[in-house]
Protein backbone atom coordinates (compact mmCIF):
# COMPACT_ATOMS: atom_id res chain seq x y z
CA UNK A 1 30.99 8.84 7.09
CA UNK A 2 33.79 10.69 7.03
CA UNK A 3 36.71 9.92 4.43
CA UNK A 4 40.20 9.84 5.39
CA UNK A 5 41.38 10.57 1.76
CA UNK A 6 42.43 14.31 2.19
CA UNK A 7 43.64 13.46 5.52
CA UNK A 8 47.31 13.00 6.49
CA UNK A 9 48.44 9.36 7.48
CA UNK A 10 50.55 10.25 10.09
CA UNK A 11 53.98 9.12 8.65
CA UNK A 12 54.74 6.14 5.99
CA UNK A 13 56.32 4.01 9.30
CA UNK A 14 53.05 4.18 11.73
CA UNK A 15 51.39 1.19 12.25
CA UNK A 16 48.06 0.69 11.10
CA UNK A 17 46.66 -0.54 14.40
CA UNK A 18 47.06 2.90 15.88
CA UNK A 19 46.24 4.87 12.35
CA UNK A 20 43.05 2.69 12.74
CA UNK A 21 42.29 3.85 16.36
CA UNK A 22 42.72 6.74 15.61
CA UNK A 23 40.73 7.36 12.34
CA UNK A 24 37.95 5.52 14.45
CA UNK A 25 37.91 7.66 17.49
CA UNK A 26 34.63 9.39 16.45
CA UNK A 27 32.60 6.52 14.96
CA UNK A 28 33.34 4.74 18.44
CA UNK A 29 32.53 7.44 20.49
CA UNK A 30 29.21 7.25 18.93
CA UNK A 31 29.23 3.58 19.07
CA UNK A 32 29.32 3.45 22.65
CA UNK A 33 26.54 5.64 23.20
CA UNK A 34 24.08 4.15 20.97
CA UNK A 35 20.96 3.20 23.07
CA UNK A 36 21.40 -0.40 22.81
CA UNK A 37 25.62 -0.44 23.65
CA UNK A 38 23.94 1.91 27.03
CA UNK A 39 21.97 -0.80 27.79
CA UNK A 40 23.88 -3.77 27.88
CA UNK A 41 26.39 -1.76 29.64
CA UNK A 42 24.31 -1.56 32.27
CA UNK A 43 23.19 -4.78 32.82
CA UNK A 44 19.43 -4.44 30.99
CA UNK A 45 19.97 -6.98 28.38
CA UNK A 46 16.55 -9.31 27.79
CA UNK A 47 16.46 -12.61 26.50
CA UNK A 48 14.90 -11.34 23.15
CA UNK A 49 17.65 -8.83 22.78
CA UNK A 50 20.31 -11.55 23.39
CA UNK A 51 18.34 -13.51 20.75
CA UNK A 52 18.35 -11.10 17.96
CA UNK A 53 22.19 -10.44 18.88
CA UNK A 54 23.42 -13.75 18.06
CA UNK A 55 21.34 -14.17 14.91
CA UNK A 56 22.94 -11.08 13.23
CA UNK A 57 26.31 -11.63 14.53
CA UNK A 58 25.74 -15.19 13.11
CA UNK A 59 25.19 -13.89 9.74
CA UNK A 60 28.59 -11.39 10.20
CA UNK A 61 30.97 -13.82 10.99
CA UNK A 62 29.56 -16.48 8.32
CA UNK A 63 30.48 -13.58 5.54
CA UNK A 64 33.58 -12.61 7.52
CA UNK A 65 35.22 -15.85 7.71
CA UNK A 66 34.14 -17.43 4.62
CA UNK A 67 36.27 -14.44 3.03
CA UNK A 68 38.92 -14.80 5.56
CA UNK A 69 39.12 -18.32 5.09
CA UNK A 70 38.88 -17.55 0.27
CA UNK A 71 41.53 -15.03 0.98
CA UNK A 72 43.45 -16.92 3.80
CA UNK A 73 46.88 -16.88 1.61
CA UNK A 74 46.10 -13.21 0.34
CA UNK A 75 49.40 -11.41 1.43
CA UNK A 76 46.94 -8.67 2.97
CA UNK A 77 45.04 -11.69 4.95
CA UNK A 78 47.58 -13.92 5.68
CA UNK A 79 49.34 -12.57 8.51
CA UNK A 80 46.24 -11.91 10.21
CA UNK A 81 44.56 -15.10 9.79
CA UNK A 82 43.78 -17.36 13.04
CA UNK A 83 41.26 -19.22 12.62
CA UNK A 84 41.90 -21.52 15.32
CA UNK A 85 42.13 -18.92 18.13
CA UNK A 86 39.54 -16.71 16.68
CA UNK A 87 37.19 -18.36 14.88
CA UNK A 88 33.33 -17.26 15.86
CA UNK A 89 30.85 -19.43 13.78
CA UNK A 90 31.39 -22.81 15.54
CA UNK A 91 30.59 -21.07 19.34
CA UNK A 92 27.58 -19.08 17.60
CA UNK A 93 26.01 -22.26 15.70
CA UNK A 94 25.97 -23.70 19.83
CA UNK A 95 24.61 -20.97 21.10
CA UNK A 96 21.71 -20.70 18.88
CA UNK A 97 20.88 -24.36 19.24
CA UNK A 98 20.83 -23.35 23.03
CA UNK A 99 18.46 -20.65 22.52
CA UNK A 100 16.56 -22.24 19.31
CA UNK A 101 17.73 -26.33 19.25
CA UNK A 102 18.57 -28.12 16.38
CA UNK A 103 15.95 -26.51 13.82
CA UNK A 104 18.33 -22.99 14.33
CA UNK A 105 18.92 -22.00 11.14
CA UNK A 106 15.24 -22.24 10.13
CA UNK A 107 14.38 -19.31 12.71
CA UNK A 108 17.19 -16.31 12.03
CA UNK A 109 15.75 -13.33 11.03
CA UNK A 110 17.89 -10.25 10.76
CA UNK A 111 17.74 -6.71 9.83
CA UNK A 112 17.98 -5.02 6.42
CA UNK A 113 21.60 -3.52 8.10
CA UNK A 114 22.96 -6.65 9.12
CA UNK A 115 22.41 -7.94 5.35
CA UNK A 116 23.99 -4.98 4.16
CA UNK A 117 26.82 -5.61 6.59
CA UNK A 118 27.38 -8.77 5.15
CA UNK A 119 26.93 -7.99 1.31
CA UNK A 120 30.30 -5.69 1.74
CA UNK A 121 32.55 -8.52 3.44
CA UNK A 122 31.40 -10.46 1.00
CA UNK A 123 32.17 -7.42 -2.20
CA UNK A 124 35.50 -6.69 -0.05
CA UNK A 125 36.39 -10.17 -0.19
CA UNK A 126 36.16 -10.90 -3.98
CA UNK A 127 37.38 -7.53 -5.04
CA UNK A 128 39.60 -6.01 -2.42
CA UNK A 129 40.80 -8.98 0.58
CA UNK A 130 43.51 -6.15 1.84
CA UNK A 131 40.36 -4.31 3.34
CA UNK A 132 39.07 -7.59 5.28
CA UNK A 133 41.67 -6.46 7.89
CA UNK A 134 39.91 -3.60 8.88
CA UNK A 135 36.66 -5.84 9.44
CA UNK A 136 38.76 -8.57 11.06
CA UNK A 137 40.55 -6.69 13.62
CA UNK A 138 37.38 -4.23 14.53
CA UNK A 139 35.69 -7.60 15.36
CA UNK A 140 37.92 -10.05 16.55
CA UNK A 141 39.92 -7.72 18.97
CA UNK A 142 37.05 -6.08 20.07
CA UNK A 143 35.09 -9.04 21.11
CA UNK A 144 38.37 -10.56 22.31
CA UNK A 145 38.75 -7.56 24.99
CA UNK A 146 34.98 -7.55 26.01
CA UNK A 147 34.28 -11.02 25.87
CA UNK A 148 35.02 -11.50 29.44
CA UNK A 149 33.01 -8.74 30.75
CA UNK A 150 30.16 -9.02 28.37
CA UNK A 151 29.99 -12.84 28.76
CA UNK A 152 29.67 -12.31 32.85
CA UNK A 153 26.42 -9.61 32.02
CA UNK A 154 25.13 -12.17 30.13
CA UNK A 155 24.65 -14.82 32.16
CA UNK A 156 24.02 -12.38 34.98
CA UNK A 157 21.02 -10.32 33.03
CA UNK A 158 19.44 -13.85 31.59
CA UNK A 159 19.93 -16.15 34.20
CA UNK A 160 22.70 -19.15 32.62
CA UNK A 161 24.71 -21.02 33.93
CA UNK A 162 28.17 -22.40 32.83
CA UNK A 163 28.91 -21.57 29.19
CA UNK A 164 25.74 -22.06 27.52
CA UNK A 165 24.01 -19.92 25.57
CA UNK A 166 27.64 -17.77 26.28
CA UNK A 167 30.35 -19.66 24.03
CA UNK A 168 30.43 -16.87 21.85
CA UNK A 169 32.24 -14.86 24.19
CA UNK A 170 34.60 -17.64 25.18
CA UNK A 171 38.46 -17.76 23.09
CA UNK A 172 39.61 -21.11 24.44
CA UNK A 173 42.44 -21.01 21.52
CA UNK A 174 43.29 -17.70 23.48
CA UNK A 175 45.86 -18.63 26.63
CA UNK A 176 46.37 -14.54 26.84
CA UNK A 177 43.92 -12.18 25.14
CA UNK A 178 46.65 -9.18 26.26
CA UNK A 179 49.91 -11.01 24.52
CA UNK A 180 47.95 -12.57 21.45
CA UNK A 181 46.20 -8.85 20.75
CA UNK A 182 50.01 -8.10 20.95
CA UNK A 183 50.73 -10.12 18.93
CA UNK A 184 47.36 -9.41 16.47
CA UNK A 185 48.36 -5.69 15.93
CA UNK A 186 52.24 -6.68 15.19
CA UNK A 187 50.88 -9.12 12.43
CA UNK A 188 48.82 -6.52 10.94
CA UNK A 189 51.05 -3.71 11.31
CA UNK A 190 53.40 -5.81 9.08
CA UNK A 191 51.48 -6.05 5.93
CA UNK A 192 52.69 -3.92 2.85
CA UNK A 193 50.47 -1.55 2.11
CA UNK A 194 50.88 1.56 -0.69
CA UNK A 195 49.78 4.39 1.22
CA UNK A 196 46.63 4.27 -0.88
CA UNK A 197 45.87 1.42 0.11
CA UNK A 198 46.26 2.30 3.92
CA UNK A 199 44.36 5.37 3.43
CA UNK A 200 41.46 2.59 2.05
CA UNK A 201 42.25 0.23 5.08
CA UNK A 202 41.52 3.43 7.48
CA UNK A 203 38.18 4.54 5.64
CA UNK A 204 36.95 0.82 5.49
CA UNK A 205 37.71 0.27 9.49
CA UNK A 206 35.14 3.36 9.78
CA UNK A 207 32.54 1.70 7.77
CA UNK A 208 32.79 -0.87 9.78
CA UNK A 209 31.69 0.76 13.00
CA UNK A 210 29.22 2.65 10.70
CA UNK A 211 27.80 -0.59 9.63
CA UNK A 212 27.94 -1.92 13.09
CA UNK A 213 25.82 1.26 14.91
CA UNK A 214 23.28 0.73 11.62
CA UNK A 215 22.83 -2.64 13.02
CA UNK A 216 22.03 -1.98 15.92
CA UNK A 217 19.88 0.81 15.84
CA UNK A 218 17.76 -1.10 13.03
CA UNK A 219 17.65 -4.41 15.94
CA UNK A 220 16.24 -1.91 17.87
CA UNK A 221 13.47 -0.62 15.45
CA UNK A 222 13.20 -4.24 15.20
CA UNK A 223 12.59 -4.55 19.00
CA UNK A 224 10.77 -1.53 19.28
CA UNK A 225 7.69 -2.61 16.01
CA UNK A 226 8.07 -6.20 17.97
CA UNK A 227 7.02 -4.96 21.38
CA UNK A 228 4.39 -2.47 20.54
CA UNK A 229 2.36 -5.48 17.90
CA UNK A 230 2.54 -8.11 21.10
CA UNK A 231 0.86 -5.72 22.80
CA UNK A 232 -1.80 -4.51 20.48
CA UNK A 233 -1.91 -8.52 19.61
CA UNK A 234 -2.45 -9.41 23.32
CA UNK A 235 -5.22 -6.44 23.73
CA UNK A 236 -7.06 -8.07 20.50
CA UNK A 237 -6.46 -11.29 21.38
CA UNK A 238 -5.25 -12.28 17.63
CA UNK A 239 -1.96 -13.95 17.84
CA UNK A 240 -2.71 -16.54 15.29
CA UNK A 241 -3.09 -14.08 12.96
CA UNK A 242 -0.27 -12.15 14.02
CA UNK A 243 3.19 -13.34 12.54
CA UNK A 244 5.07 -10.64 14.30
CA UNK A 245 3.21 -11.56 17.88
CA UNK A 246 4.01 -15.42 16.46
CA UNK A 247 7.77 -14.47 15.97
CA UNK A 248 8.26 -13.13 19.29
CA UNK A 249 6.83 -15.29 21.18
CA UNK A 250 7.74 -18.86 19.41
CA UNK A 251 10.52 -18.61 18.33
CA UNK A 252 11.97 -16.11 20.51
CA UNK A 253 14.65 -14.19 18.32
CA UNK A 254 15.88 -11.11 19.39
CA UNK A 255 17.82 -7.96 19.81
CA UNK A 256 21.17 -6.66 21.28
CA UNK A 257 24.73 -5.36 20.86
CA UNK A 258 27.97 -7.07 20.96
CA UNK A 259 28.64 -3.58 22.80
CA UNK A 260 31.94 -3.23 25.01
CA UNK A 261 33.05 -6.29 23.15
CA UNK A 262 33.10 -4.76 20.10
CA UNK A 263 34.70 -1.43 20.91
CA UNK A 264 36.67 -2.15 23.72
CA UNK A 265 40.04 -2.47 22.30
């Protein structure tokens, strides 16, 4: 990852939502082409990849807002803190009891990148809340502009109906995801920050997208080690002894991206 210490911010009056954009450009570049982001994209999102996509993002937004919600009067958090029009963990608890029913929380299973992922909100937010903003509005605005699009591939790709299995994607808090990301980026581009501290805001939004393409390129390892045991399971004819074939198959859990949604803003 590339720091932005020995680079210039662009003047002490720019806003930080366009500093951010732009110290991102690469990392999202690369985000978007990840195999996984191609994929879902173009429609080819399985059931098992949906899966696995909802049980990390699950884990994210449980670290994320539990520190948003600690830090909520933080004077770095505060002006950025919705919870009712933004708030992720209540449609992502639904959807996995969609996918999973009411035993959910007994069958996540995540990669070794989403718990890293989660470790730093969770350092960030006991030792330095001014850089949850970076996470926050990566995230939030992201899936806020592709929630619409990626919600309608979705149900497309697996078949559902209505807003099951989808509620993640839904912001019914949200009358206008244009004005209120308007609105978003004029909160946040009104928190005092030294200019170290911006120059710390810029480097963390990077992480983030580096943490996010680690995620999903280990979900698809995942995928990938998940696939080729079912069928060397299949061909042997041991799935009881097989908890990988077992995992799969019974419980389900998979793989995928929050793609667009996360990098379309």
């Amino acid at each position: 990852m590339e720091s932005s210490k020995n680079k210039p911010v662009d003047s002490p009056n720019s806003d930080l939502s366009e500093q951010i954009k732009a110290a991102t450009k690469d990392s999202h570049i690369r985000a978007e082409n990840t195999q996984l982001m191609l994929n879902y994209q173009k429609g080819q999102i399985t059931g098992t990849q949906y899966k696995l996509l909802l049980c990390s993002l699950y884990e994210i937004y449980q670290a994320l807002e539990e520190e948003l919600d600690r830090n909520s009067d933080h004077p770095g958090v505060q002006p950025i803190y919705f919870p009712q029009e933004l708030a992720r963990l209540e449609s992502l608890e639904e959807d996995l009891e969609h996918f999973f029913g009411p035993q959910w929380r007994k069958k996540i299973s995540v990669p070794a990148a989403t718990h890293r992922y989660t470790q730093r909100l969770r350092e960030i937010g006991k030792n330095s809340p001014n850089l949850l903003v970076a996470h926050a509005y990566t995230r939030y605005l992201g899936d806020l502009s592709g929630g619409q699009v990626l919600g309608k591939i979705t149900q497309r790709s697996l078949g559902l109906s209505g807003n099951k299995g989808v509620a993640f994607f839904s912001f019914p808090g949200v009358l206008s995801p244009n004005k209120f990301k308007q609105l978003y980026r004029g909160r946040m581009n009104c928190i005092d920050l030294t200019e170290q501290e911006r120059r710390d805001v810029l480097d963390e939004a990077t992480r983030a997208f580096e943490f996010n393409i680690e995620v999903f390129d280990d979900l698809q390892k995942m995928l990938s080690i998940t696939e080729e045991n079912s069928r060397k399971d299949i061909t042997s004819n041991t799935f009881a002894s097989s908890p990988v074939l077992q995992f799969a198959l019974g419980v389900g859990v998979a793989l995928a991206t929050v793609g667009m949604g996360v990098y379309a803003f």
